[in-house]
Protein backbone atom coordinates (compact mmCIF):
# COMPACT_ATOMS: atom_id res chain seq x y z
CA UNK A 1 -126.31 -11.43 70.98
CA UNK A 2 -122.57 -10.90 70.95
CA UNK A 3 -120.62 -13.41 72.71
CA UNK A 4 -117.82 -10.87 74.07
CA UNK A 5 -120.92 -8.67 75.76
CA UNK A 6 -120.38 -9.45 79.09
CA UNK A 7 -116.27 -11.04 79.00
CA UNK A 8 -114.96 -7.71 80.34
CA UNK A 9 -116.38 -8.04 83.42
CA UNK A 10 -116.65 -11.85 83.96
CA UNK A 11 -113.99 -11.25 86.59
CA UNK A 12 -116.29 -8.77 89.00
CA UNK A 13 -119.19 -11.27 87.84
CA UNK A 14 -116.83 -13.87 89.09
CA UNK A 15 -116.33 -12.15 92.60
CA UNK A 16 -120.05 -11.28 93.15
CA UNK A 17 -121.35 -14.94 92.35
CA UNK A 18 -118.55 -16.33 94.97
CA UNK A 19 -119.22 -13.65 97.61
CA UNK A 20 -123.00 -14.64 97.41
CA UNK A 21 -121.69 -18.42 98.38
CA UNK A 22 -119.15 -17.65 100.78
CA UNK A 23 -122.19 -15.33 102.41
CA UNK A 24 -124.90 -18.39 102.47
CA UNK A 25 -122.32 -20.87 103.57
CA UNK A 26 -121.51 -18.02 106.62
CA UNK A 27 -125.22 -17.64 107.65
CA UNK A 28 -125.65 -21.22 107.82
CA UNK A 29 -122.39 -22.16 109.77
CA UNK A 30 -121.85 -18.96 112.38
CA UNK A 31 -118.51 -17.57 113.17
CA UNK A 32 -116.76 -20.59 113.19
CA UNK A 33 -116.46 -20.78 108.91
CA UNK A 34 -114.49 -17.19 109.98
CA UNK A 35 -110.79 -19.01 108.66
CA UNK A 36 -112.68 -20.91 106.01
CA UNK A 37 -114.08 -18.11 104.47
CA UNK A 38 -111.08 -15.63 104.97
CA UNK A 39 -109.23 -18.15 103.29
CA UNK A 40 -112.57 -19.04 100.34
CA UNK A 41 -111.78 -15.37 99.90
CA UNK A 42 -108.48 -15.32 99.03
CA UNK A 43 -108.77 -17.85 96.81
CA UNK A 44 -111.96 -15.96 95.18
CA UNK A 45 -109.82 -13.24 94.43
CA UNK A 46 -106.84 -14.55 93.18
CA UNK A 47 -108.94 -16.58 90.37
CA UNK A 48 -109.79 -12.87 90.30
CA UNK A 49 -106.33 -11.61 89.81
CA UNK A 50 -105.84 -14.33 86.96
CA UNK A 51 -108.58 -13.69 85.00
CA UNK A 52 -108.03 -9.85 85.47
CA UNK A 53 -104.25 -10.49 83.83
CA UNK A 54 -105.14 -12.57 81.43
CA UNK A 55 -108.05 -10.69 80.19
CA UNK A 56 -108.08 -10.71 76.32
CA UNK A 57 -107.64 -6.88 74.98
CA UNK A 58 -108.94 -6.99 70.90
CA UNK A 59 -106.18 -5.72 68.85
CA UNK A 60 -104.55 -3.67 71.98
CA UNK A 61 -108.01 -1.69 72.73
CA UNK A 62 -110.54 -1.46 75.49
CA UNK A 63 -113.10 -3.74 75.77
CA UNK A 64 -116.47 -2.61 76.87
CA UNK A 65 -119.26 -4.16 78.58
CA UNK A 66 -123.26 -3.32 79.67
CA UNK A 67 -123.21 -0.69 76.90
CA UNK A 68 -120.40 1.60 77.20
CA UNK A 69 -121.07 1.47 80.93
CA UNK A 70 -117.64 -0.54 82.00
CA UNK A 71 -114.33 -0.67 80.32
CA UNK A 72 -111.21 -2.69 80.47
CA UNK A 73 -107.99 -1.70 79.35
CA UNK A 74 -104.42 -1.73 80.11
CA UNK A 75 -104.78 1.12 82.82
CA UNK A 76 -107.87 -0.93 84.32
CA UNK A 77 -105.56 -4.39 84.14
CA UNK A 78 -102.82 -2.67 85.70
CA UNK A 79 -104.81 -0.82 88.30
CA UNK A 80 -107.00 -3.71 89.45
CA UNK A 81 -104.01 -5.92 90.06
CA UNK A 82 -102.80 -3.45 92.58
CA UNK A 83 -106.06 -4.26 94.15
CA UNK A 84 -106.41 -7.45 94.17
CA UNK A 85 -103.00 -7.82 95.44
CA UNK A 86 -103.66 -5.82 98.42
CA UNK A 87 -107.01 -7.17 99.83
CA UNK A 88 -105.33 -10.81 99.24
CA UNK A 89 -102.42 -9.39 101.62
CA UNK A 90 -104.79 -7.52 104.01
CA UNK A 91 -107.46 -10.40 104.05
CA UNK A 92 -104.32 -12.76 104.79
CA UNK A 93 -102.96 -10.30 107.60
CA UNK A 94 -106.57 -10.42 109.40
CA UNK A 95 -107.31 -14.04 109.70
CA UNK A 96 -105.13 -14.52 112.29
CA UNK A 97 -105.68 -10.78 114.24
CA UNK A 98 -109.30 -11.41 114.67
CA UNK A 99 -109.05 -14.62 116.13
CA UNK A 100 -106.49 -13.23 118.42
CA UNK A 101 -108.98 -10.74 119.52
CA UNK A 102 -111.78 -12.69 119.77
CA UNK A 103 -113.61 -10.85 117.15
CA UNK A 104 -114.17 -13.78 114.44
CA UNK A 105 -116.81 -12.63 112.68
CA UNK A 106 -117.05 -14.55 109.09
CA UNK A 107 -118.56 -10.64 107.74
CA UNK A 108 -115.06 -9.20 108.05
CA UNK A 109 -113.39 -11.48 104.91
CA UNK A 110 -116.80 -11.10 103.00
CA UNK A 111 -117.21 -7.59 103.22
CA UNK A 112 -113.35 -6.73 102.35
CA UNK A 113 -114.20 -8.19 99.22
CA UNK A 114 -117.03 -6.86 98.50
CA UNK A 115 -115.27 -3.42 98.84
CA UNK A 116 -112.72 -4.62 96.44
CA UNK A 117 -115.11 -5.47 93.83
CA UNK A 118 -116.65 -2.14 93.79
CA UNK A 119 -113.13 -0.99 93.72
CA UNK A 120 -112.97 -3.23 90.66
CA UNK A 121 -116.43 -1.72 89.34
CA UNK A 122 -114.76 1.88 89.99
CA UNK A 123 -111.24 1.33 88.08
CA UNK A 124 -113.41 0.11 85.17
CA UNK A 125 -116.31 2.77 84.86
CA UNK A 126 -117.13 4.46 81.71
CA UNK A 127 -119.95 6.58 82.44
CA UNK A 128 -121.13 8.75 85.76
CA UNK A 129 -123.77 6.41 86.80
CA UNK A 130 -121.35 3.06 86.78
CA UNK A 131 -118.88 5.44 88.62
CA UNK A 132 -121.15 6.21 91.36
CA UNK A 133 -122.07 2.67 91.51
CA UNK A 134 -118.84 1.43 92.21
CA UNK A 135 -117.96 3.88 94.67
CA UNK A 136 -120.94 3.46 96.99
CA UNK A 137 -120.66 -0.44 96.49
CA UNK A 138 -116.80 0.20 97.84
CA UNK A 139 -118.20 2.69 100.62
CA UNK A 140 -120.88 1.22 102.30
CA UNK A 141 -118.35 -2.04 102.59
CA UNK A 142 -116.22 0.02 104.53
CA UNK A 143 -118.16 2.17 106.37
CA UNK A 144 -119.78 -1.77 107.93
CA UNK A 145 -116.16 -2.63 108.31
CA UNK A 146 -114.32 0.73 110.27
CA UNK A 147 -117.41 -0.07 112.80
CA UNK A 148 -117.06 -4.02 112.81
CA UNK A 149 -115.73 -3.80 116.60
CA UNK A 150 -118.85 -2.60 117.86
CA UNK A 151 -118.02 -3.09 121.90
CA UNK A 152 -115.34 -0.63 121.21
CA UNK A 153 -115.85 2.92 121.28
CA UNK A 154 -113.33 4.47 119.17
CA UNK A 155 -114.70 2.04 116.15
CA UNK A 156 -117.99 2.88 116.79
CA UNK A 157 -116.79 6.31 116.70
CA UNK A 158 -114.35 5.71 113.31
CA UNK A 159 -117.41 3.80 111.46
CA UNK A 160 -119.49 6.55 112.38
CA UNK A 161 -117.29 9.58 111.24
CA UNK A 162 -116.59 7.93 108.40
CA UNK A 163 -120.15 7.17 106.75
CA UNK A 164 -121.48 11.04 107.81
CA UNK A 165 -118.16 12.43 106.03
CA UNK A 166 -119.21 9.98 103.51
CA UNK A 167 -122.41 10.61 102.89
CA UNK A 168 -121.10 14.47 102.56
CA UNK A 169 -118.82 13.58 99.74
CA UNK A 170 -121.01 11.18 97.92
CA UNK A 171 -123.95 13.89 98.00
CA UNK A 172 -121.32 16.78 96.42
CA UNK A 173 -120.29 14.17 93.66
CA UNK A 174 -123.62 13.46 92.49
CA UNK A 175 -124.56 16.82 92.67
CA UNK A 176 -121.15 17.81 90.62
CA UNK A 177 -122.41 14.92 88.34
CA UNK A 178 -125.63 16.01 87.74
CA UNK A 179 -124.38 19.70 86.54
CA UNK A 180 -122.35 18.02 84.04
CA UNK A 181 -124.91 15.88 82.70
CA UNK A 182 -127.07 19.38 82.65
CA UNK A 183 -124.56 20.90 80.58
CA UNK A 184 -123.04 18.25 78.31
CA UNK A 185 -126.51 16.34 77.79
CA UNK A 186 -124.85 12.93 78.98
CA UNK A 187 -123.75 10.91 81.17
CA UNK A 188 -120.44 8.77 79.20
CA UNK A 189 -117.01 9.97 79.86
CA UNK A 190 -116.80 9.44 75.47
CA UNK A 191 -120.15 11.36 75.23
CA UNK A 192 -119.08 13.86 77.55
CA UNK A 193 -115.30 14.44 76.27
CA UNK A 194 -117.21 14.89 72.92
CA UNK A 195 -119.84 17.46 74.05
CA UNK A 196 -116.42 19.32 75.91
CA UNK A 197 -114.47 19.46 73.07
CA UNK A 198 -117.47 21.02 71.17
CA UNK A 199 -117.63 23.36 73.46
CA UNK A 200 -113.96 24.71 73.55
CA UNK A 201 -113.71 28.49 74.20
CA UNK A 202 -117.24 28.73 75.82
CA UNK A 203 -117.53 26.27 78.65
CA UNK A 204 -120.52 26.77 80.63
CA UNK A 205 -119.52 27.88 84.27
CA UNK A 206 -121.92 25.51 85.30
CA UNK A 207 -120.10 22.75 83.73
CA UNK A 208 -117.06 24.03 85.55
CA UNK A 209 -118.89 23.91 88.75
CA UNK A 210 -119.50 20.33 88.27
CA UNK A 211 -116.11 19.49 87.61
CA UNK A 212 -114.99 21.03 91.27
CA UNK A 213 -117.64 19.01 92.97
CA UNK A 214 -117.46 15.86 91.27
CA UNK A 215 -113.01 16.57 92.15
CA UNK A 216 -114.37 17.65 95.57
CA UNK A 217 -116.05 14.33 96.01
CA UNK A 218 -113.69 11.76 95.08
CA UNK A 219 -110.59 13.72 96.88
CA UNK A 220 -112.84 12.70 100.12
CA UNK A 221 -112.10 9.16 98.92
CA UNK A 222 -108.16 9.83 98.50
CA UNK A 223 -108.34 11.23 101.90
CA UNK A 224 -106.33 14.76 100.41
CA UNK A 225 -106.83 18.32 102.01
CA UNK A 226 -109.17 19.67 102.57
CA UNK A 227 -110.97 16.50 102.68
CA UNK A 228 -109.03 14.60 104.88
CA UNK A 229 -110.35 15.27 108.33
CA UNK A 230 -112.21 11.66 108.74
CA UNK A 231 -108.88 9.98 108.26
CA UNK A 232 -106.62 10.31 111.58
CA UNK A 233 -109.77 8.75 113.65
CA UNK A 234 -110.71 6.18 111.31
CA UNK A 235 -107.00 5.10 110.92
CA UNK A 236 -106.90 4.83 114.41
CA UNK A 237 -110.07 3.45 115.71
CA UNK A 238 -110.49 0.73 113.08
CA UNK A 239 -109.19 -2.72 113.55
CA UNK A 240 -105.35 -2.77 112.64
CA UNK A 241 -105.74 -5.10 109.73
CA UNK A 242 -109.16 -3.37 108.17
CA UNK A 243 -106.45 0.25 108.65
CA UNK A 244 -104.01 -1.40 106.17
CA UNK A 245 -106.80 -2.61 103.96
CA UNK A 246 -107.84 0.99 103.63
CA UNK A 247 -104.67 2.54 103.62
CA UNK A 248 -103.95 0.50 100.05
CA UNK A 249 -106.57 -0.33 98.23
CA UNK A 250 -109.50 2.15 98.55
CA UNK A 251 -106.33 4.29 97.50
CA UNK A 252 -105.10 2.85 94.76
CA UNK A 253 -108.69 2.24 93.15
CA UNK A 254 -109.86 6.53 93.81
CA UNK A 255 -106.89 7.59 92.62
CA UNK A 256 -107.49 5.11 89.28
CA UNK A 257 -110.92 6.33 88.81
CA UNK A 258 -109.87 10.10 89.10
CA UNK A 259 -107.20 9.89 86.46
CA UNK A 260 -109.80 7.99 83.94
CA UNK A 261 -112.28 10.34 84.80
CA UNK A 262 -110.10 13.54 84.48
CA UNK A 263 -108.29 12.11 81.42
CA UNK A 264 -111.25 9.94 79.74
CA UNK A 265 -114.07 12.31 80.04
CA UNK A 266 -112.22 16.24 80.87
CA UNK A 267 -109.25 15.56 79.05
CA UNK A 268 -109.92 19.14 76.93
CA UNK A 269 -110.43 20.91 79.95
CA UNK A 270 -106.72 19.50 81.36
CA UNK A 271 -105.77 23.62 81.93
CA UNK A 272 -109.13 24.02 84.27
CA UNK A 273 -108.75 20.61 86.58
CA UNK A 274 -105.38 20.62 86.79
CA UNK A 275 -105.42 24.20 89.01
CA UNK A 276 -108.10 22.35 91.60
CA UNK A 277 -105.55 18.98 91.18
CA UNK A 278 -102.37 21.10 91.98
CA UNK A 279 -104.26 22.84 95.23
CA UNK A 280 -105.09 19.54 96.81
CA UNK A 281 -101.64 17.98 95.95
CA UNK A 282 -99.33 20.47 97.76
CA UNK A 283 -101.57 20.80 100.80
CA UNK A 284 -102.29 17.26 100.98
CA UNK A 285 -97.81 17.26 100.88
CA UNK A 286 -97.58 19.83 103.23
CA UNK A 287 -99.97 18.75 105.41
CA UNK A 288 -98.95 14.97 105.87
CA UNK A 289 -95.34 16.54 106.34
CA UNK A 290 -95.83 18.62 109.21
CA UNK A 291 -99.04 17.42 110.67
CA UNK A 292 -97.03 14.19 111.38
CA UNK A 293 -94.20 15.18 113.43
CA UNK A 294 -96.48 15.56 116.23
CA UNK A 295 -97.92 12.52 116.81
CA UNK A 296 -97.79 9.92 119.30
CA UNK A 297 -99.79 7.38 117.75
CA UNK A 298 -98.58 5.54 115.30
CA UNK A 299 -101.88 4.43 113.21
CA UNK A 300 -102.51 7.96 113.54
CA UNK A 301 -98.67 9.16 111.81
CA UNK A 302 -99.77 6.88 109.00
CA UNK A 303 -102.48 8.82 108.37
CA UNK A 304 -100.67 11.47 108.16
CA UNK A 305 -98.51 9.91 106.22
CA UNK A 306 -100.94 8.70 104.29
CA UNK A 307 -102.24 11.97 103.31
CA UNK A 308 -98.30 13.20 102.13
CA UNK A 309 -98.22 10.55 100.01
CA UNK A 310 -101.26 11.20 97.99
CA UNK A 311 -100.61 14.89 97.73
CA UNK A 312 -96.96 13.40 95.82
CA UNK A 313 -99.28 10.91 93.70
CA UNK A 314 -101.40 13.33 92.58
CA UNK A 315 -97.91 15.68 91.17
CA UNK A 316 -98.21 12.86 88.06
CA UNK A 317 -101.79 13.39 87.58
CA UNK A 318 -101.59 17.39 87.28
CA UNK A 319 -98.93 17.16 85.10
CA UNK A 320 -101.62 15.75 82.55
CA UNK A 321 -99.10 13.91 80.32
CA UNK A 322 -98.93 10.39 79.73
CA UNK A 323 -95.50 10.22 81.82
CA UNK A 324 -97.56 11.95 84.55
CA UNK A 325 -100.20 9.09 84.77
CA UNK A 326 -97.34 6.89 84.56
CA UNK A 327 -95.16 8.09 87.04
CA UNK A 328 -98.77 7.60 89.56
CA UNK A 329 -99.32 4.61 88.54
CA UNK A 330 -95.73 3.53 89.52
CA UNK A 331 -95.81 5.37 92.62
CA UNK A 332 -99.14 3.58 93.97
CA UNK A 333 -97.42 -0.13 93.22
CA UNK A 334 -94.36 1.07 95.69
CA UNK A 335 -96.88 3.03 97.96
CA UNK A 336 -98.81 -0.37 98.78
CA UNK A 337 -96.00 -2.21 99.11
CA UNK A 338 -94.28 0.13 101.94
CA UNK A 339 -97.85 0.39 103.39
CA UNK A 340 -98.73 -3.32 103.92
CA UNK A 341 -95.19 -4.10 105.49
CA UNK A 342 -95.22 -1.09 107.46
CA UNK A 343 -98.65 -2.22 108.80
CA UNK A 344 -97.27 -5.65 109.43
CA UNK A 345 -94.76 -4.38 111.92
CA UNK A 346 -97.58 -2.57 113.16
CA UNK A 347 -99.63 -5.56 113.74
CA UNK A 348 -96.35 -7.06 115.46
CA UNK A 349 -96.51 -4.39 117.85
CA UNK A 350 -97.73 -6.71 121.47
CA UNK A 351 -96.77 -7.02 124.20
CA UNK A 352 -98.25 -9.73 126.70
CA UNK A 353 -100.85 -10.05 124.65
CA UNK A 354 -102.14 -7.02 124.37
CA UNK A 355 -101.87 -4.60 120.67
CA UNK A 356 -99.65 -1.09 121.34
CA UNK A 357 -99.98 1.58 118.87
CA UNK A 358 -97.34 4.42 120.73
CA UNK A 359 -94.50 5.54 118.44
CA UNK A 360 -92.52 5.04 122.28
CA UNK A 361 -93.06 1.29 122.30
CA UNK A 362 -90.77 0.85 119.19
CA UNK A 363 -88.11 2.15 121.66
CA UNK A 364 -84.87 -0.02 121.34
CA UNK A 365 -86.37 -2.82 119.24
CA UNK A 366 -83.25 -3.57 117.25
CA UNK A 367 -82.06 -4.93 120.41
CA UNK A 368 -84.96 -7.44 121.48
CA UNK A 369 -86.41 -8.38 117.95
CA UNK A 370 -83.65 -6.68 115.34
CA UNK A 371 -85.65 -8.40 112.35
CA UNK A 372 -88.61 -6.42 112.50
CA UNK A 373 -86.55 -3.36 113.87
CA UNK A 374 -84.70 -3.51 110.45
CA UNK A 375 -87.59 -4.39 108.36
CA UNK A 376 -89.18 -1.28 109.68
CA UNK A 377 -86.30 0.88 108.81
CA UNK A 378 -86.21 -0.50 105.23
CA UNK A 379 -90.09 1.24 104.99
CA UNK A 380 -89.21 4.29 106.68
CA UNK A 381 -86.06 5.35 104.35
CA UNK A 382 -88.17 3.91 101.80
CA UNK A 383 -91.25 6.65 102.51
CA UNK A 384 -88.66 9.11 103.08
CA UNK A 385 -87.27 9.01 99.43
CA UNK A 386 -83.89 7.47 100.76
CA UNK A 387 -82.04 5.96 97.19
CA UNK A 388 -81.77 3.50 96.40
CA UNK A 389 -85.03 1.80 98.21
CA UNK A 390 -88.30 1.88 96.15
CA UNK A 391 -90.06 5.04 97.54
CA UNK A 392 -87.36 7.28 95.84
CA UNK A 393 -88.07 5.77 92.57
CA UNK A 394 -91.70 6.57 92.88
CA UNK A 395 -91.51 10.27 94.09
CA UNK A 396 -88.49 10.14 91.07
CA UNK A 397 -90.93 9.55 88.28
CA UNK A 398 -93.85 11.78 89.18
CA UNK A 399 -91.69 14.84 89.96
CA UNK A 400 -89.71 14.26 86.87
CA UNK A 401 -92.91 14.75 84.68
CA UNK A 402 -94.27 17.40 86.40
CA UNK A 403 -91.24 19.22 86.01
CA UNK A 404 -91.61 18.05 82.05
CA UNK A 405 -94.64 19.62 82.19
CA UNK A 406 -93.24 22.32 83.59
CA UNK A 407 -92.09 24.03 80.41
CA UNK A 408 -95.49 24.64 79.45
CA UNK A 409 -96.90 25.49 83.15
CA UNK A 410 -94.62 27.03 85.58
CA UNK A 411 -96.91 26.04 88.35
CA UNK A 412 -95.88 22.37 87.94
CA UNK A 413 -92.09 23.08 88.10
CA UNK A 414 -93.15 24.68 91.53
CA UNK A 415 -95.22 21.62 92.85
CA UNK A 416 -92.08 19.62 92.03
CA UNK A 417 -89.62 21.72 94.04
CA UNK A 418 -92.21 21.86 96.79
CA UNK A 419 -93.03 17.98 96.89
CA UNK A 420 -88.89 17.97 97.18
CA UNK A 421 -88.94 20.20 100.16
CA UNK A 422 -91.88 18.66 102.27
CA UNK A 423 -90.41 15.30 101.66
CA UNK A 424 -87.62 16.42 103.20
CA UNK A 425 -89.77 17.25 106.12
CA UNK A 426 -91.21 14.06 105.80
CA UNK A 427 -87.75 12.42 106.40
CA UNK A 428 -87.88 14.03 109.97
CA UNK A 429 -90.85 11.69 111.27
CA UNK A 430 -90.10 8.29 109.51
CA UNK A 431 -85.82 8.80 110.61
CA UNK A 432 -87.23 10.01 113.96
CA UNK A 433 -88.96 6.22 114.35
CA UNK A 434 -85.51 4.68 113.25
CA UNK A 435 -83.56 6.61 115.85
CA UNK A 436 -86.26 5.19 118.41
CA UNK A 437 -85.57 2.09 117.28
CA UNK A 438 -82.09 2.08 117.34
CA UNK A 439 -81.00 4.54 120.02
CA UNK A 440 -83.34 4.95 122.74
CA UNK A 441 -83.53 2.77 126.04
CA UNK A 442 -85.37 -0.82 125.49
CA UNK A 443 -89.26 -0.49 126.56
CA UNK A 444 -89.86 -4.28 126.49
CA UNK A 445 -89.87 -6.53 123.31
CA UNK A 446 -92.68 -7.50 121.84
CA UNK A 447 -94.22 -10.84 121.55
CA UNK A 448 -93.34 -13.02 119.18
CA UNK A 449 -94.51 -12.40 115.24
CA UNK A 450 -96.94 -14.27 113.67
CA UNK A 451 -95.70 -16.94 110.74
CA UNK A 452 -98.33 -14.87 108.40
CA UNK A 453 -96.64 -11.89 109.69
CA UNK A 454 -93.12 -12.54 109.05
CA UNK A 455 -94.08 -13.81 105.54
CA UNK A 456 -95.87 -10.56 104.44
CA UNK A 457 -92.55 -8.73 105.84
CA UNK A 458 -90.02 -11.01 104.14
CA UNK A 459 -92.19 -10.24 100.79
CA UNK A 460 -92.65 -6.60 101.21
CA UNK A 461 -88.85 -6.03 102.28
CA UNK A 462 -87.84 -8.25 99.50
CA UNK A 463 -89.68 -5.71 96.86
CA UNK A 464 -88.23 -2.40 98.41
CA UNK A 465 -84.92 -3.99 98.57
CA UNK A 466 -85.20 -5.14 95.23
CA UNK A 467 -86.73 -2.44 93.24
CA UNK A 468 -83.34 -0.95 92.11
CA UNK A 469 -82.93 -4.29 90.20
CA UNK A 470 -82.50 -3.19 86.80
CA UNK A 471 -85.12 -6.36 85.36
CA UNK A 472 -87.87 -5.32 88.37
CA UNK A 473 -87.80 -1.36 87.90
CA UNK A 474 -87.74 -1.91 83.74
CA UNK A 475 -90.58 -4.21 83.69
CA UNK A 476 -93.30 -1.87 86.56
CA UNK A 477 -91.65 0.78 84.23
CA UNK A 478 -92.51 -1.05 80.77
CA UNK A 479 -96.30 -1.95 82.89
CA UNK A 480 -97.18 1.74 84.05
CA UNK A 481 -96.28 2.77 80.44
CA UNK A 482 -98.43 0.98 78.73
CA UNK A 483 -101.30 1.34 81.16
CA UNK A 484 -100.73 5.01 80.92
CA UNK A 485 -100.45 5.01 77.06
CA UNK A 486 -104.05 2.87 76.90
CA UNK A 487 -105.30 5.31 78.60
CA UNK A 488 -104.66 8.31 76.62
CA UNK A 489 -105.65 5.92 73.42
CA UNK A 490 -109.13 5.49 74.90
């Protein structure tokens, strides 16, 4: 048997043999192994994150595994990092929230990563079936976890929304999935590019049916319109931490396994998904531009938020170029980034003991606690596209190659000019927060912020300050590149 069978994937192997420990060593000791296994768990996954780097890539190429069934390449490196890194940040955010609560439950840590590694399986499937293995693997992790605070109604409520939405989406996908396997006669994205290409000039409406359902499906994941209705409530009725966990890297690992997908397996049918990709973009945009301004919440504005900023993520991937998946895969390393701080301010946000989630509590913070009131601002003119913070860069490099594309599609040149305007719009909400900040009467401080706090905001606010450094923006640059260009070579 060959040696390298199973090497790809020793780091997933490597998370799923831990997690089995860490879960036998909670049974036997209760609640109280809660720190010692949100902190086993960090460590799990940044062995993880070093064996995912360091991953040896034959002559430059992808390595497969199980048959054709998983892949690792440069995209997959790249993308899983982003992963890794942000359920290390949000498992090291939570420790100290649940205790606070009284909700120490040693299932939180475990199942956070066992959503990552079927984020992991997702960023690295080959083939329909591994696809839909990883993604229910990451789903029913966080459908448990949205509902994890089960003497409070609005969880209940979010865990509940979440896994009937769910089991909506996952039921269109498989059915999208198993029109294409009906009309390609497999089930590989190689197998399937190949039967595509054959048929150039006659696709099978069928086949284009599946496509729409199978994009249908995983834009449920991404949270984009019109798919997006389960994320205001479950943004706001999860726990705080478990909202930032979700907010980066269920994110980051759908919007990986879209582009592979689209790319890997429909990359000859680039004119047909890239009409269905450019309708969910600009109302995903223009709905997390306006849809924001009203609200009071703030868990819910991120939402919102959220939404906007995978409508601009998704400009790169209907470009369809290399520079397009590039430009994404840049964007996602600033979006987490802005996300986790942001949702470490948000965390922040007690007073007397007690968690407040009103956009009117932030009122004249620079004047009780002008660290965090700053640090905030530094994520708001970053989401806003303010130069020269890190958010500008991203929305920079995805509009640029859609409007690259744009010589050859004229609908892309429009996206562009529209993901300008409604970012503009944008800009109302997140400066409207600053002003709040800065200008409005005091409404009471807030208690003082965690040590783990104040270090995830002194790391986050050191990247967004920092991005414009020539040697950090060259070398994501140089990374994104070559992740994008491994993933056209596969």
């Amino acid at each position: 048997m060959d040696q390298l069978i199973y090497q790809p994937a020793i780091p997933e192997i490597w998370i799923a043999a831990a997690t089995l420990v860490l879960l036998i060593v909670g049974v036997f000791r209760g609640d109280q192994s809660t720190r010692l296994i949100g902190l086993a768990s960090m460590v799990v996954l940044l062995v993880a994150l070093f064996l995912t780097v360091s991953a040896p890539l034959p002559d430059g190429k992808a390595s497969l595994a199980f048959n054709g069934l998983f892949t690792v390449d440069k995209f997959a490196i790249y993308a899983k990092s982003l992963v890794l890194v942000s359920a290390i940040i949000s498992i090291f955010m939570t420790l100290t929230y649940v205790e606070r609560e009284q909700m120490a439950r040693f299932e939180i840590p475990l199942l956070m990563v066992l959503a990552t590694l079927g984020m992991q399986m997702m960023i690295s499937a080959n083939d329909l079936i591994s696809l839909y293995v990883g993604l229910e693997l990451q789903s029913l992790a966080l459908y448990v976890i949205a509902a994890i605070r089960r003497d409070t109604l609005k969880s209940t409520e979010a865990g509940l929304k979440y896994f009937v939405l769910g089991a909506l989406s996952s039921g269109m996908l498989l059915y999208g999935a198993s029109l294409v396997y009906g009309f390609t006669g497999a089930t590989g994205f190689t197998a399937i590019a190949a039967s595509v290409q054959a048929q150039a000039g006659t696709l099978h409406i069928g086949l284009l049916i599946g496509l729409v359902f199978i994009c249908a499906g995983l834009s449920f994941k991404i949270s984009a319109v019109p798919f997006h209705m389960w994320t205001p409530d479950v943004y706001e009725g999860a726990p705080t931490p478990v909202t930032a966990f979700f907010a980066a890297a269920p994110k980051v690992a759908a919007v990986a396994l879209f582009s592979r997908l689209l790319v890997g397996a429909f990359g000859h049918m680039t004119e047909e998904w890239r009409q269905v990709i450019w309708f969910i973009s600009l109302t995903s945009m223009l709905l997390g531009s306006f849809a924001a301004i009203f609200q009071t919440n703030i868990k819910r504005l991120m939402a919102y938020s959220s939404i906007g900023n995978i409508g601009y993520a998704l400009v790169g991937l209907a470009a369809g170029s290399q520079a397009g998946i590039a430009g994404l895969l840049i964007y996602l390393a600033i979006y987490i980034v802005m996300t986790l701080g942001t949702f470490a301010v948000i965390l922040a946000m007690r007073q007397r003991g007690q968690m407040v989630e009103r956009v009117a509590d932030l009122a004249g913070l620079s004047k009780s606690q002008p660290l965090l009131a700053y640090s905030l601002a530094i994520f708001m003119f970053s989401m806003a596209g303010i130069p020269p913070l890190g958010g500008f860069f991203g929305k920079f490099f995805v509009f640029k190659a859609a409007i690259e594309a744009g010589a050859m599609d004229r609908s892309l040149t429009v996206l562009a000019v529209i993901g300008v305007l409604s970012s503009v719009v944008s800009a109302f909400y997140y400066i409207r927060i600053i002003k709040i900040m800065f200008f409005d009467e005091a409404a009471g401080g807030f208690d003082r912020v965690d040590s783990s706090l104040r270090l995830v905001l002194s790391v986050t606010v050191a990247l967004i300050l920092f991005s414009v450094a020539p040697f950090l923006l060259a070398s994501l640059t140089d990374s994104a590149t070559a992740a994008a260009a491994s993933l056209f070579a596969g």
